[in-house]
C-alpha atoms as a PDB file:
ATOM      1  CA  UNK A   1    -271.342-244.638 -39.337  1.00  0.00           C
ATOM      2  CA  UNK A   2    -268.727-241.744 -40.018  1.00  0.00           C
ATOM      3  CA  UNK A   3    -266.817-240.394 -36.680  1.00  0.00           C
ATOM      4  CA  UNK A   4    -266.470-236.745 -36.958  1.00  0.00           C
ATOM      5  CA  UNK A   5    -264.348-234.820 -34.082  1.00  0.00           C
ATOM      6  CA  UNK A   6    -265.741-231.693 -32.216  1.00  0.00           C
ATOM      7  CA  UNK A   7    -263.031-229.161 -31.192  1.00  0.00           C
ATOM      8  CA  UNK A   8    -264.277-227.820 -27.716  1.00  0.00           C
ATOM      9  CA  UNK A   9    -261.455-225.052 -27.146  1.00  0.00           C
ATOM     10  CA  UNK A  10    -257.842-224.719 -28.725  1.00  0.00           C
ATOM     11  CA  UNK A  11    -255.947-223.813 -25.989  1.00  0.00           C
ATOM     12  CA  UNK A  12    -251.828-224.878 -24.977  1.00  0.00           C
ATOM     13  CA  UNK A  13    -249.903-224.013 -21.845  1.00  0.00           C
ATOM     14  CA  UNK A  14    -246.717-223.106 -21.937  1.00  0.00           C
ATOM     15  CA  UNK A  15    -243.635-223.979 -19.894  1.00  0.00           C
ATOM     16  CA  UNK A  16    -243.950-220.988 -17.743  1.00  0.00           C
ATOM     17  CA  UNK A  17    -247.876-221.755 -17.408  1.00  0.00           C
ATOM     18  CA  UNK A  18    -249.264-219.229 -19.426  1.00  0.00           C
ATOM     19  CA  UNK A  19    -252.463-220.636 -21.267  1.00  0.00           C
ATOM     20  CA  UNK A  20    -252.904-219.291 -24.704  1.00  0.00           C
ATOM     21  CA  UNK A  21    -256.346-219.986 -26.646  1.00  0.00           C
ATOM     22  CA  UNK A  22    -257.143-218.583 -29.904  1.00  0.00           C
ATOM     23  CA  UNK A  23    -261.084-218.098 -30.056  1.00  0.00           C
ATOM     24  CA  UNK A  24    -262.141-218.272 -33.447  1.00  0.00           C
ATOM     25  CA  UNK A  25    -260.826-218.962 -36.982  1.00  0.00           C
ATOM     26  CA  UNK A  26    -257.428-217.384 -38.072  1.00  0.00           C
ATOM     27  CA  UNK A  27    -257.083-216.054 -34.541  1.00  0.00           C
ATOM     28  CA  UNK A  28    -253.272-216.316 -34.432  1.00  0.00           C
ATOM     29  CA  UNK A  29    -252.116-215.967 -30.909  1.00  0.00           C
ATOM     30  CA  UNK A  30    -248.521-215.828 -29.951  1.00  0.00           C
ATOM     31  CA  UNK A  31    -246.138-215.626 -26.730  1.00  0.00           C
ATOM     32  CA  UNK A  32    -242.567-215.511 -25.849  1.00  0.00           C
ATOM     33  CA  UNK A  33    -242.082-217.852 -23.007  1.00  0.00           C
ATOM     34  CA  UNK A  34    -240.050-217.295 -19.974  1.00  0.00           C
ATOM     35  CA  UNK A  35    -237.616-219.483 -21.117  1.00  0.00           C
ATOM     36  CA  UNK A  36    -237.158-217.243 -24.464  1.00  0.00           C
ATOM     37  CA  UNK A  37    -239.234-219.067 -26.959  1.00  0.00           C
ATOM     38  CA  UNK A  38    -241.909-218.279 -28.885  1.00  0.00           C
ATOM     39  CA  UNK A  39    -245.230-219.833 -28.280  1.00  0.00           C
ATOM     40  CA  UNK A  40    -248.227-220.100 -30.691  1.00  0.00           C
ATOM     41  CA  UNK A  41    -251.905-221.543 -31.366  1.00  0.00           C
ATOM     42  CA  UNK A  42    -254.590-220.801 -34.397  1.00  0.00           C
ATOM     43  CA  UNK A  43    -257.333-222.036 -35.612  1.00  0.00           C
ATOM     44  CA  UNK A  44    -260.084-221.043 -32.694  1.00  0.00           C
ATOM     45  CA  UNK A  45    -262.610-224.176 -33.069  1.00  0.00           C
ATOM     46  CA  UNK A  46    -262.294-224.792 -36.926  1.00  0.00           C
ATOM     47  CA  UNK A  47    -258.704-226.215 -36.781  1.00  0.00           C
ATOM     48  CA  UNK A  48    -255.831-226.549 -33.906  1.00  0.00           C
ATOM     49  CA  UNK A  49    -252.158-225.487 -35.137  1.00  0.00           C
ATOM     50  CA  UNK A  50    -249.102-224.968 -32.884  1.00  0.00           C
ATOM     51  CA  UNK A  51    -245.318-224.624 -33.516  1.00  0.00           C
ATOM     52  CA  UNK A  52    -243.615-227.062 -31.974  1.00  0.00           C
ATOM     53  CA  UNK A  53    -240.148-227.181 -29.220  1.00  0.00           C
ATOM     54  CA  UNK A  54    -239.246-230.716 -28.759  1.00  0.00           C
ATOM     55  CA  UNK A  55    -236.777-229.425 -25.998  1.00  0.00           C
ATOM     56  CA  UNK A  56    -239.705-227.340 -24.228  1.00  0.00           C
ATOM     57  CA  UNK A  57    -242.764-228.165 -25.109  1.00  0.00           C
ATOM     58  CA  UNK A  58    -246.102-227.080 -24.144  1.00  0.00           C
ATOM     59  CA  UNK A  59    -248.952-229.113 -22.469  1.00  0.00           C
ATOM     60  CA  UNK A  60    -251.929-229.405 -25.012  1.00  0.00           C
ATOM     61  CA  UNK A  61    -255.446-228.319 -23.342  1.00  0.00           C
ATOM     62  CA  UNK A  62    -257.680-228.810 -26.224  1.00  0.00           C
ATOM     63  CA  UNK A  63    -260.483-230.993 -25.488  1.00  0.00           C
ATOM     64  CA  UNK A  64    -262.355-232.504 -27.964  1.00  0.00           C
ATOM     65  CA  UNK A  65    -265.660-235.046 -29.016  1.00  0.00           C
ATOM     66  CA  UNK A  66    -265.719-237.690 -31.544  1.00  0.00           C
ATOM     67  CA  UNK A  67    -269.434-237.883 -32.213  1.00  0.00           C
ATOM     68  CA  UNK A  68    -271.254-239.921 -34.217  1.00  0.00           C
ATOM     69  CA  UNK A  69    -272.813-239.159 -37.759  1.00  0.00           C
END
């Protein structure tokens, strides 16, 4: 049996608790933060990509399915 994993949104929040949530494939979305920094998801429900601030990080609010093949 192969395991195959369903993204069901791509979707971060940021420190200052703006959600961001790119909808479909090379929909780059990007933010600047409250706190100055510069926020961003891609991918829609093909891929998830962020950039990454180990001193301020955002919460991750992609859910997604392992499903059975």
């Amino acid at each position: 049996m192969h395991n195959d994993v369903k993204i069901v949104a791509n979707r971060i929040r940021t420190p200052d608790g703006t959600i961001l949530e790119s909808m479909h494939r090379h929909d780059y979305v990007t933010y600047v933060d409250k706190n100055g920094k510069e926020y961003m998801v891609d991918g829609g429900l093909d891929y998830l990509r962020r950039n990454v601030h180990e001193d301020a990080p955002a919460e991750e609010l992609s859910p997604r399915i392992v499903t059975g093949k």
